[in-house]
C-alpha atoms as a PDB file:
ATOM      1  CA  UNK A   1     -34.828  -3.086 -19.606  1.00  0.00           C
ATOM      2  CA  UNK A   2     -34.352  -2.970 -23.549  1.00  0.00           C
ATOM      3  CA  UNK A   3     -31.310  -1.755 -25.051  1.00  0.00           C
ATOM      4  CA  UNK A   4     -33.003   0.941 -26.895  1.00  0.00           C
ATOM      5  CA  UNK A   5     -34.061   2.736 -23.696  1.00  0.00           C
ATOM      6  CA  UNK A   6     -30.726   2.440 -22.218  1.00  0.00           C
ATOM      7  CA  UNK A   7     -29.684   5.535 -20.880  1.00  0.00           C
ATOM      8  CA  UNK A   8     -26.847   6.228 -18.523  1.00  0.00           C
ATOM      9  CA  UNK A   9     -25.745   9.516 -16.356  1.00  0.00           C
ATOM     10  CA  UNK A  10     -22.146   9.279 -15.237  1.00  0.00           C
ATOM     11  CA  UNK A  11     -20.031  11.988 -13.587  1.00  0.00           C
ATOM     12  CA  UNK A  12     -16.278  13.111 -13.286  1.00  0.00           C
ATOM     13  CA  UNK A  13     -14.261  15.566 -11.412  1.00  0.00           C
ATOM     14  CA  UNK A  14     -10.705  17.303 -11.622  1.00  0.00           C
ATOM     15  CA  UNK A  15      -9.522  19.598  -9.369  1.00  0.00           C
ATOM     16  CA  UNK A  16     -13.084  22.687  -9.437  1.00  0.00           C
ATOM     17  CA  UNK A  17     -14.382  21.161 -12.654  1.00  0.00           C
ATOM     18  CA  UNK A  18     -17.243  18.202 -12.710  1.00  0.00           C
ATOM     19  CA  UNK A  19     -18.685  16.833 -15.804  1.00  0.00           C
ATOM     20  CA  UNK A  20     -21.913  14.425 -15.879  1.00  0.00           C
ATOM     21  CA  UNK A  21     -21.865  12.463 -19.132  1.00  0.00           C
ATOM     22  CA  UNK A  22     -24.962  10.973 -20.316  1.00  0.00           C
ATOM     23  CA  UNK A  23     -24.826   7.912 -21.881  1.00  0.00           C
ATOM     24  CA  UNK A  24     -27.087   6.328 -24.466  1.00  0.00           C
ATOM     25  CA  UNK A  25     -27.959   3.867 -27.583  1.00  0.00           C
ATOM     26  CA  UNK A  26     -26.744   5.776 -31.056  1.00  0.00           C
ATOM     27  CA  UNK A  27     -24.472   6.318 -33.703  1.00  0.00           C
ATOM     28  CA  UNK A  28     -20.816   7.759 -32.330  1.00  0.00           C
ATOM     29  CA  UNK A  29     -21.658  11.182 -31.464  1.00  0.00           C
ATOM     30  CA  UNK A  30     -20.176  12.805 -29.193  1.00  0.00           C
ATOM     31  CA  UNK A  31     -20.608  16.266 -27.514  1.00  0.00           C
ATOM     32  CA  UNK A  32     -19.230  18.542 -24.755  1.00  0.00           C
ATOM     33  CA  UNK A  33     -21.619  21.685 -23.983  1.00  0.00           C
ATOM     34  CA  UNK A  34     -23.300  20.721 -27.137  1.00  0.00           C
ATOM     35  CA  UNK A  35     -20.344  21.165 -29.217  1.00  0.00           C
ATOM     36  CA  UNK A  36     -19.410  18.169 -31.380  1.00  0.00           C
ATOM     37  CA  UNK A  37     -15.892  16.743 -30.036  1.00  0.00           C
ATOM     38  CA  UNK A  38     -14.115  16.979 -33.599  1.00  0.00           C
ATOM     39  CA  UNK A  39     -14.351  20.779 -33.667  1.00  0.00           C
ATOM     40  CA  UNK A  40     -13.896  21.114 -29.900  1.00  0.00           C
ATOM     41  CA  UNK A  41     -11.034  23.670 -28.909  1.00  0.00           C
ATOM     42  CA  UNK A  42      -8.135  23.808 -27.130  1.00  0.00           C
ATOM     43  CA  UNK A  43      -6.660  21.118 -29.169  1.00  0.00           C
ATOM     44  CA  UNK A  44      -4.766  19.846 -26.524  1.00  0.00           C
ATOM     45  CA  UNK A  45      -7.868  19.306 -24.709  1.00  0.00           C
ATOM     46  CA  UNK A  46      -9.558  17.537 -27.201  1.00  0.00           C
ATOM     47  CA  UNK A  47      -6.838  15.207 -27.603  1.00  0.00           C
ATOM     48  CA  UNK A  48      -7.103  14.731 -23.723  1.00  0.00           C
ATOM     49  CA  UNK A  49     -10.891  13.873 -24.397  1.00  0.00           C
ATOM     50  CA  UNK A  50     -10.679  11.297 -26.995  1.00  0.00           C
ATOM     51  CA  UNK A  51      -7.970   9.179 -25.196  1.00  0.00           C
ATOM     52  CA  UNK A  52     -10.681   7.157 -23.419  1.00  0.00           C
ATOM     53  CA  UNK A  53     -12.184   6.592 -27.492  1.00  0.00           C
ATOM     54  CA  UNK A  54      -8.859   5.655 -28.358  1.00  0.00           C
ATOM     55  CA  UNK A  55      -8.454   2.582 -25.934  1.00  0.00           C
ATOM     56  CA  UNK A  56     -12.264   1.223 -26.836  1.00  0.00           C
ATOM     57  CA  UNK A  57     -13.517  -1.222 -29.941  1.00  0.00           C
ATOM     58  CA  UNK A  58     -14.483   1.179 -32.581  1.00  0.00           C
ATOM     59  CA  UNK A  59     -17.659  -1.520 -32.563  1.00  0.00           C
ATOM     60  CA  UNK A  60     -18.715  -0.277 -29.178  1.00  0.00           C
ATOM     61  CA  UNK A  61     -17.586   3.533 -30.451  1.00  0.00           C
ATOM     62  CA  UNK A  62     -19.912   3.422 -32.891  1.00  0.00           C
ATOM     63  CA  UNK A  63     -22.982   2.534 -31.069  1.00  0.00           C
ATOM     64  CA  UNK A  64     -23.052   4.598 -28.336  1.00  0.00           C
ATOM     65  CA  UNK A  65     -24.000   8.679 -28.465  1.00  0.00           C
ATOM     66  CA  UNK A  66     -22.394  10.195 -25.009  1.00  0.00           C
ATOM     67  CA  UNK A  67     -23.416  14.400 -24.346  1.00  0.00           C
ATOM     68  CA  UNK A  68     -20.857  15.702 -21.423  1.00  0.00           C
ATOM     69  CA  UNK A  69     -21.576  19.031 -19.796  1.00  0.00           C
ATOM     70  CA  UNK A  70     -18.868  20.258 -17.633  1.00  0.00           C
ATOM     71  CA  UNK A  71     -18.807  23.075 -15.805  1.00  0.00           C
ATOM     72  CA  UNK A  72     -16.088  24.971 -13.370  1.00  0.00           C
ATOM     73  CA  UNK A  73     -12.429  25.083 -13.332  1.00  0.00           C
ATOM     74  CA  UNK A  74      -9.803  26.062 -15.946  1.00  0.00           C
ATOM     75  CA  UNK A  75     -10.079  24.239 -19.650  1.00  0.00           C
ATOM     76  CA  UNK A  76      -7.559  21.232 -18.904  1.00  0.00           C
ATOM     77  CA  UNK A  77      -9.778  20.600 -15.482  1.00  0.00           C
ATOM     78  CA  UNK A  78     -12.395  20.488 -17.659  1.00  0.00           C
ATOM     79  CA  UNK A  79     -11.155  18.310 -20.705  1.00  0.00           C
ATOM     80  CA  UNK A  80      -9.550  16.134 -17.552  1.00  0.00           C
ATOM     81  CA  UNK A  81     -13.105  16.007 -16.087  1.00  0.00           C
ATOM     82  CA  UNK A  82     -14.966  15.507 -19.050  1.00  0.00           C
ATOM     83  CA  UNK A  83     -12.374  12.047 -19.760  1.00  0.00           C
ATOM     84  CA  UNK A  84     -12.952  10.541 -16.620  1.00  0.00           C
ATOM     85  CA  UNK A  85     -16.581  10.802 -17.125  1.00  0.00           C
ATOM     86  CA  UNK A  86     -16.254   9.366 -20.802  1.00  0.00           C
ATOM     87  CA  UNK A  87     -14.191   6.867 -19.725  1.00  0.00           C
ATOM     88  CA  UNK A  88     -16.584   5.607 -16.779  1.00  0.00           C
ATOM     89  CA  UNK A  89     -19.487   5.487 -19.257  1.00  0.00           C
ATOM     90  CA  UNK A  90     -17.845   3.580 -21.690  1.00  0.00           C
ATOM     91  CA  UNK A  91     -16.549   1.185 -19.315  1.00  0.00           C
ATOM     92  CA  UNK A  92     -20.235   0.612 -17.339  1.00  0.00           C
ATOM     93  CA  UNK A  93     -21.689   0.758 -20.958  1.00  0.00           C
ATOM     94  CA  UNK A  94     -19.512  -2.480 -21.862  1.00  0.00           C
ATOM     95  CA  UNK A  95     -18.924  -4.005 -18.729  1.00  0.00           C
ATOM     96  CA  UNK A  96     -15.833  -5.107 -19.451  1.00  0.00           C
ATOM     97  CA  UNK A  97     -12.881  -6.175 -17.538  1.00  0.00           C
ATOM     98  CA  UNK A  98      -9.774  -6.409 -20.159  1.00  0.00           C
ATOM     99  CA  UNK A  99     -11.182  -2.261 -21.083  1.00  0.00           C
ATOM    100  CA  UNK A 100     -10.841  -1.402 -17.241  1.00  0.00           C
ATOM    101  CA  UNK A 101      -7.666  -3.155 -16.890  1.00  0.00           C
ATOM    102  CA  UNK A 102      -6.518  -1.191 -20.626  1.00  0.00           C
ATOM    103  CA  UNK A 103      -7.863   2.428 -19.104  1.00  0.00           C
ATOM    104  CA  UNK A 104      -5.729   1.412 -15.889  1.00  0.00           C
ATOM    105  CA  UNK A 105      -2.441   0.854 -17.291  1.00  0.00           C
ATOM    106  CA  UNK A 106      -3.138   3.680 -19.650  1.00  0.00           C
ATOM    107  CA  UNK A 107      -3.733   6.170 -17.266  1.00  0.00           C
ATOM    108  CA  UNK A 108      -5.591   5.162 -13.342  1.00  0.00           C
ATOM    109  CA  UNK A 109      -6.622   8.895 -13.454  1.00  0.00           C
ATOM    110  CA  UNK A 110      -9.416   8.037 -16.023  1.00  0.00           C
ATOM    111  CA  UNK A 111     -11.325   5.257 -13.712  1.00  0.00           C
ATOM    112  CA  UNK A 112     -10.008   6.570  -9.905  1.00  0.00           C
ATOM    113  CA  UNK A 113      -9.464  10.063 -10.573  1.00  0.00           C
ATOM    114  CA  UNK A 114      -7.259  12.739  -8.541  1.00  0.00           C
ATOM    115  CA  UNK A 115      -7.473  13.419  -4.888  1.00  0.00           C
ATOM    116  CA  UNK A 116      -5.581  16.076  -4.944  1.00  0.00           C
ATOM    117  CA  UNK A 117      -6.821  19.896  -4.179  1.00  0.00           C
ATOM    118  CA  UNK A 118      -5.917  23.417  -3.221  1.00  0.00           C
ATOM    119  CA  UNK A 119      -4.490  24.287   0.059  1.00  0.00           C
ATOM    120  CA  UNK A 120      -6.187  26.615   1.906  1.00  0.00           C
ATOM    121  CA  UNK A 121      -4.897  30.241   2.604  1.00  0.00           C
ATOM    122  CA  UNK A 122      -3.569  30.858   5.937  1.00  0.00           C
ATOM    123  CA  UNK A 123      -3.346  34.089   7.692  1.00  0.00           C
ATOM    124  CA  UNK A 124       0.473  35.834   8.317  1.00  0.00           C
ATOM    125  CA  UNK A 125       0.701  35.466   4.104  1.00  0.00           C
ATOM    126  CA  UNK A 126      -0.242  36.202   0.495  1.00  0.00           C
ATOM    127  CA  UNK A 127      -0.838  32.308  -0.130  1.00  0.00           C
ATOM    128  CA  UNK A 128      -1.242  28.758   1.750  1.00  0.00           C
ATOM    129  CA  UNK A 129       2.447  28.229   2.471  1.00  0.00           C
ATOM    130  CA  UNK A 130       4.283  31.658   1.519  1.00  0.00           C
ATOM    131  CA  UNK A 131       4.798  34.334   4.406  1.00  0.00           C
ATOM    132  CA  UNK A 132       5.095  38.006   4.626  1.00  0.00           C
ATOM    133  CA  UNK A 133       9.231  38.732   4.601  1.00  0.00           C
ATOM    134  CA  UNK A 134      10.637  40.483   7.677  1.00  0.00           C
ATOM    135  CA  UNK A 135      13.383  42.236   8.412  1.00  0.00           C
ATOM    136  CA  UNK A 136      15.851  43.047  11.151  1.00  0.00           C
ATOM    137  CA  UNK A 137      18.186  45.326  10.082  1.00  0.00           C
END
């Protein structure tokens, strides 16, 4: 398989949200729901997003175009979503060990992700853990 045809379709999840990045042969470009990362708001997301950029060779940066569409959750779900899928296509793009052992110490969220999830409601309360109050007197 050429280089040029290259084309790779990676996926992340945080808490509701999932993101499937596609990966492929181009200049730096890089887009969530078809909006170019540099002009992507929150701010604090974006930040969140180009963390994964951050820790690669601008070389390898530079000649890769990745499009993420994410869907579900809140926006920091999302942007967390949407970096774990980054970060999993850059890191199958390169194949390299010293960037999955960088993205690791960085943060282990990025390549494992975060099991954690909701509780479930329960019935006798307003929430998963809380009860109704009683009294006695």
């Amino acid at each position: 398989m050429s280089k040029s045809k290259k084309v790779m379709v990676l996926s992340g999840k945080r808490k509701t949200a999932s993101a499937r990045a596609t990966v492929k042969v181009g200049n730096g470009k890089f887009r969530i729901n078809n909006v170019p990362l540099e002009i992507f708001e929150p701010k604090l997301a974006r930040d969140k997003m180009l963390e994964p950029l951050l820790l690669v060779d601008d070389k390898v940066v530079e000649q890769v175009d990745i499009n993420v569409k994410v869907s579900g959750g809140g926006y920091m779900g999302q942007a967390e979503a949407a970096r774990m899928a980054i970060a999993k296509g850059l890191l199958k793009w390169t194949k390299s060990t010293r960037l999955r052992t960088a993205l690791r110490d960085y943060d282990r969220t990025m390549i494992a992700g975060d099991p954690r999830r909701s509780e479930p409601k329960k019935f006798g309360g307003p929430g998963a853990r809380a009860r109704d109050q009683k009294s006695y007197r």
